[in-house]
C-alpha atoms as a PDB file:
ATOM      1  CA  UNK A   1      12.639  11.379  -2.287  1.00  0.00           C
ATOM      2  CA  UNK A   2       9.982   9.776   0.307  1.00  0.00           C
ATOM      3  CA  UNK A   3       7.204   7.759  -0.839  1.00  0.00           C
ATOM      4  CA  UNK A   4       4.694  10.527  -0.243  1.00  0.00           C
ATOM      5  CA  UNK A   5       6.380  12.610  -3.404  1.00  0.00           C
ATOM      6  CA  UNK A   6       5.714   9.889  -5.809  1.00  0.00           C
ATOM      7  CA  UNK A   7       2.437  11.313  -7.944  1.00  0.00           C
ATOM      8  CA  UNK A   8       1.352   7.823  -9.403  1.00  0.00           C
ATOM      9  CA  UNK A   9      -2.301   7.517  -8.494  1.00  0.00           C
ATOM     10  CA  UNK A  10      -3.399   3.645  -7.864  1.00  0.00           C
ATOM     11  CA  UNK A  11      -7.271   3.866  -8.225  1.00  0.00           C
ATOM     12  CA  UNK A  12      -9.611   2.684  -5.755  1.00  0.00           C
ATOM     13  CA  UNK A  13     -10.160  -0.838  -7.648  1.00  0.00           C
ATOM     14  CA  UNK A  14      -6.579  -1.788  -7.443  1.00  0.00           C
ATOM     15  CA  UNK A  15      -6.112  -0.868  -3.392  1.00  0.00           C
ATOM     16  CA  UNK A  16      -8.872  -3.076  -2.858  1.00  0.00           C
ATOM     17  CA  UNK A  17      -7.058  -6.233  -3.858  1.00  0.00           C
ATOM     18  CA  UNK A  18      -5.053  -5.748  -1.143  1.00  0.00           C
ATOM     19  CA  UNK A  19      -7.026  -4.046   1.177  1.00  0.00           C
ATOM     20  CA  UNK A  20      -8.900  -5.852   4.523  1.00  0.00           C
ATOM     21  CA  UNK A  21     -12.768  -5.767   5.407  1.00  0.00           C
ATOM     22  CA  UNK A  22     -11.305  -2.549   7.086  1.00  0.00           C
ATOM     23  CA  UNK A  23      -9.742  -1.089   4.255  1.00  0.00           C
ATOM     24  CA  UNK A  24      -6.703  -1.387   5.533  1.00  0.00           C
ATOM     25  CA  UNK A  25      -3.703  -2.592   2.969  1.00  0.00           C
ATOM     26  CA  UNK A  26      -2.447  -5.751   3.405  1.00  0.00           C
ATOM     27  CA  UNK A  27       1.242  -4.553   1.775  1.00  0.00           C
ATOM     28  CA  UNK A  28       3.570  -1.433   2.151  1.00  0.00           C
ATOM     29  CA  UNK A  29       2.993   1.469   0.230  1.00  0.00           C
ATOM     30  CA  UNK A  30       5.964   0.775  -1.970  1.00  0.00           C
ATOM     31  CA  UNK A  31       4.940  -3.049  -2.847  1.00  0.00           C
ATOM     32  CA  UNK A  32       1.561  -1.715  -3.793  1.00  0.00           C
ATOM     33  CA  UNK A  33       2.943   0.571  -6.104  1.00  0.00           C
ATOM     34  CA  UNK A  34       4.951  -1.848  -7.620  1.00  0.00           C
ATOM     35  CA  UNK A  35       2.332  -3.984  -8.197  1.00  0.00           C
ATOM     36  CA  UNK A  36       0.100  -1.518  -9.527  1.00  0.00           C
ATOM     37  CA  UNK A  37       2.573  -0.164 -11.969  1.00  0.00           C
ATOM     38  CA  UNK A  38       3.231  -3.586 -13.226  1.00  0.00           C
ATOM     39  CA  UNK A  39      -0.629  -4.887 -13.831  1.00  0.00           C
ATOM     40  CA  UNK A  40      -0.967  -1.309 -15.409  1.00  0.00           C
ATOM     41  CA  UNK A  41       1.888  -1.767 -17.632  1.00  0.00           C
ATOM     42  CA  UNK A  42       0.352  -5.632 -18.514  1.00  0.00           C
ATOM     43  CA  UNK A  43      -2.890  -4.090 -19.121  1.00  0.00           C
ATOM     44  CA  UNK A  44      -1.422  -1.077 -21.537  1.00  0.00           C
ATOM     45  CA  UNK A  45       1.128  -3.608 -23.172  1.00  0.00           C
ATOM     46  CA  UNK A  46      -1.454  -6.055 -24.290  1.00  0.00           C
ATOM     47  CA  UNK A  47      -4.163  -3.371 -26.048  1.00  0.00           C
ATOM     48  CA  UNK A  48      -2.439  -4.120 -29.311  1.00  0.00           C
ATOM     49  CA  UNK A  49      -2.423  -7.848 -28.870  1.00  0.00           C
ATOM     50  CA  UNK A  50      -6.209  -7.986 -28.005  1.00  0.00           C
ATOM     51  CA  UNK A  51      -7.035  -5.600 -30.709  1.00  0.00           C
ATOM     52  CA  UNK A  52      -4.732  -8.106 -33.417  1.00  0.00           C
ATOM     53  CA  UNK A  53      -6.805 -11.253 -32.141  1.00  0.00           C
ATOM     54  CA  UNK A  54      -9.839  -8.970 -32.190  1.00  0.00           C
ATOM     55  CA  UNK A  55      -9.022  -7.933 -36.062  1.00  0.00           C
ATOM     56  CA  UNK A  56      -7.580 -11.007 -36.913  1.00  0.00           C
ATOM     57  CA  UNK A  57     -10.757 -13.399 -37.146  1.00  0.00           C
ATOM     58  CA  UNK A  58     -11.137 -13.491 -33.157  1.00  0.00           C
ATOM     59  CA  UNK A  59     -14.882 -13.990 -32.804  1.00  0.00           C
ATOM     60  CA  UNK A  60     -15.675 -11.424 -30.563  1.00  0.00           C
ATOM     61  CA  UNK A  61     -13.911  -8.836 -27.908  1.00  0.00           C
ATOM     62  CA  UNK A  62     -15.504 -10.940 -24.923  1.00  0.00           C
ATOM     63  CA  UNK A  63     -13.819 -13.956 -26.389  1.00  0.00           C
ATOM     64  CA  UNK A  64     -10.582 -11.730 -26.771  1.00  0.00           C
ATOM     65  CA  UNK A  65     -10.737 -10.688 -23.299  1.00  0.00           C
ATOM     66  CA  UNK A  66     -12.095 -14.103 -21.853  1.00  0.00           C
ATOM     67  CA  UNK A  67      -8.708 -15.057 -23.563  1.00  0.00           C
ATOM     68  CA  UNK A  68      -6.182 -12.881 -22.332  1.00  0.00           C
ATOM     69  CA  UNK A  69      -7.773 -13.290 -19.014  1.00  0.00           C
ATOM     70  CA  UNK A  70      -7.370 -17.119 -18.574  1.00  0.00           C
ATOM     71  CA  UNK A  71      -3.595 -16.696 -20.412  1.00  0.00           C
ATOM     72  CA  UNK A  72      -3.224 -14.057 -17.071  1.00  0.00           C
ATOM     73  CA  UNK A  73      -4.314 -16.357 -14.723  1.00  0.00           C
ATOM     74  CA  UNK A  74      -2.263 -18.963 -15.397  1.00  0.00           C
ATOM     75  CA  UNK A  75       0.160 -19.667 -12.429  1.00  0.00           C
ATOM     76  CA  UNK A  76       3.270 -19.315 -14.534  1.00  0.00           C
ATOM     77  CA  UNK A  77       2.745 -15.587 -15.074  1.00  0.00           C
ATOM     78  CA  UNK A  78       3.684 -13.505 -12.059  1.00  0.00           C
ATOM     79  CA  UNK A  79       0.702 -12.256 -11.122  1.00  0.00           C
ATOM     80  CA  UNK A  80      -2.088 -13.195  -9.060  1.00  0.00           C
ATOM     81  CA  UNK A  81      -5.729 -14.345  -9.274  1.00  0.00           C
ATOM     82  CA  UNK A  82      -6.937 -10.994  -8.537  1.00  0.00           C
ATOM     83  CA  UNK A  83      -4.798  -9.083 -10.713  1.00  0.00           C
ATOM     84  CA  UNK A  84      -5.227 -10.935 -13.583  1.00  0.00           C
ATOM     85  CA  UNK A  85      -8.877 -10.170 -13.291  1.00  0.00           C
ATOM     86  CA  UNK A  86      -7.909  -6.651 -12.644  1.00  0.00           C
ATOM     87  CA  UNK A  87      -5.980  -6.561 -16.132  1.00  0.00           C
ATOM     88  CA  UNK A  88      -8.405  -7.563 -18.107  1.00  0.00           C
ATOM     89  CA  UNK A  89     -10.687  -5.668 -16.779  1.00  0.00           C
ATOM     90  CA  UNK A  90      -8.255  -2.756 -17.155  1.00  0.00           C
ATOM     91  CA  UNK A  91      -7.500  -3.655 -20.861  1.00  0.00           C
ATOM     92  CA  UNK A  92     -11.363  -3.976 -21.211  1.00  0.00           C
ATOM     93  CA  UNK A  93     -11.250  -0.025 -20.061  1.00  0.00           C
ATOM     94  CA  UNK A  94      -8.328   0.715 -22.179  1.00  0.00           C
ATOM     95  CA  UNK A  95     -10.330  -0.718 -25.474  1.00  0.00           C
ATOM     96  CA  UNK A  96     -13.559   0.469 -24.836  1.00  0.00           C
ATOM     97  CA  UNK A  97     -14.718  -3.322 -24.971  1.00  0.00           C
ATOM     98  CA  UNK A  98     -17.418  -3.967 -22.579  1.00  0.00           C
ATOM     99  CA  UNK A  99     -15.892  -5.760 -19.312  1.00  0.00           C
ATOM    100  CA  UNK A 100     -16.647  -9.834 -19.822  1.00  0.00           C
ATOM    101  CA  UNK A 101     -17.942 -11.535 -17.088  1.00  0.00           C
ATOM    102  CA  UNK A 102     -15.028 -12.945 -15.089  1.00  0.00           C
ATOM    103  CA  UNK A 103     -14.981 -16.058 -13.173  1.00  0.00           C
ATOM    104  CA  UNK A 104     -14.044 -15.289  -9.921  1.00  0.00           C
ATOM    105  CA  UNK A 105     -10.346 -15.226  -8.707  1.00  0.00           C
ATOM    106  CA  UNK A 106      -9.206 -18.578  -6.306  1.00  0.00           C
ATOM    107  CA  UNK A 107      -8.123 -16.786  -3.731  1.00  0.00           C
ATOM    108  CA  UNK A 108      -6.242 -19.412  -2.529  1.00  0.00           C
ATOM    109  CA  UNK A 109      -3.318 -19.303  -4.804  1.00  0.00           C
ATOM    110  CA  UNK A 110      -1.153 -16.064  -3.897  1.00  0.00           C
END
C-alpha cells in the first residue's frame, strides 16, 4: 500500500502547523498523518469529558475549553504547543461550543 492510497484527509488547519511561509511541510507525509490522527483522536476522545465538566457545575464551555486547553499544553502530554491549540479548537468544533480565545502557542518548546 503507498502512502498516496491512504484516504484520511488532514484539513488545511492542521498542515499548517507544520507547514513553512512557503507552504511547504516541515515533516514526511507519514509523520503528518500520524500526528494528525492522534490530535484528532485527542480532540474526539475528550467531547465527553468537556461535556461532563460542562454538565457538571463547570461555569461555562469557554471555561471548559480554556481548561482542557491549558491541561493540553502542558509539557508532559505528548503534544505540542500548536496542537494543543489545534485540539481544543477541534473539540470546540466537535461540541458546537464557540472557539475560546487561545493564548498563543510558545513556539519555542517542540
Amino acid at each position: 500500500m503507498h502512502e498516496d492510497d491512504n484516504q484520511i484527509l488532514i484539513p488545511p488547519t492542521f498542515i499548517a502547523l507544520y507547514s513553512d511561509a512557503r507552504e511547504r511541510l516541515q515533516l514526511s507525509r507519514g509523520e503528518l498523518q500520524a500526528r494528525y490522527e492522534l490530535c484528532e483522536d485527542l480532540a474526539c476522545t475528550l467531547v465527553e469529558q468537556a461535556e461532563q465538566l460542562y454538565h457538571g457545575g463547570a461555569r461555562s464551555e469557554e471555561g471548559v475549553l480554556l481548561g482542557m486547553h491549558a491541561a493540553l499544553a502542558g509539557a508532559e502530554t505528548g503534544v505540542s504547543p500548536q496542537e494543543a491549540r489545534w485540539i481544543t479548537l477541534r473539540l470546540a468544533e466537535l461540541l458546537g461550543w464557540r472557539s475560546p480565545q487561545l493564548p498563543e502557542p510558545d513556539v519555542s518548546r517542540p
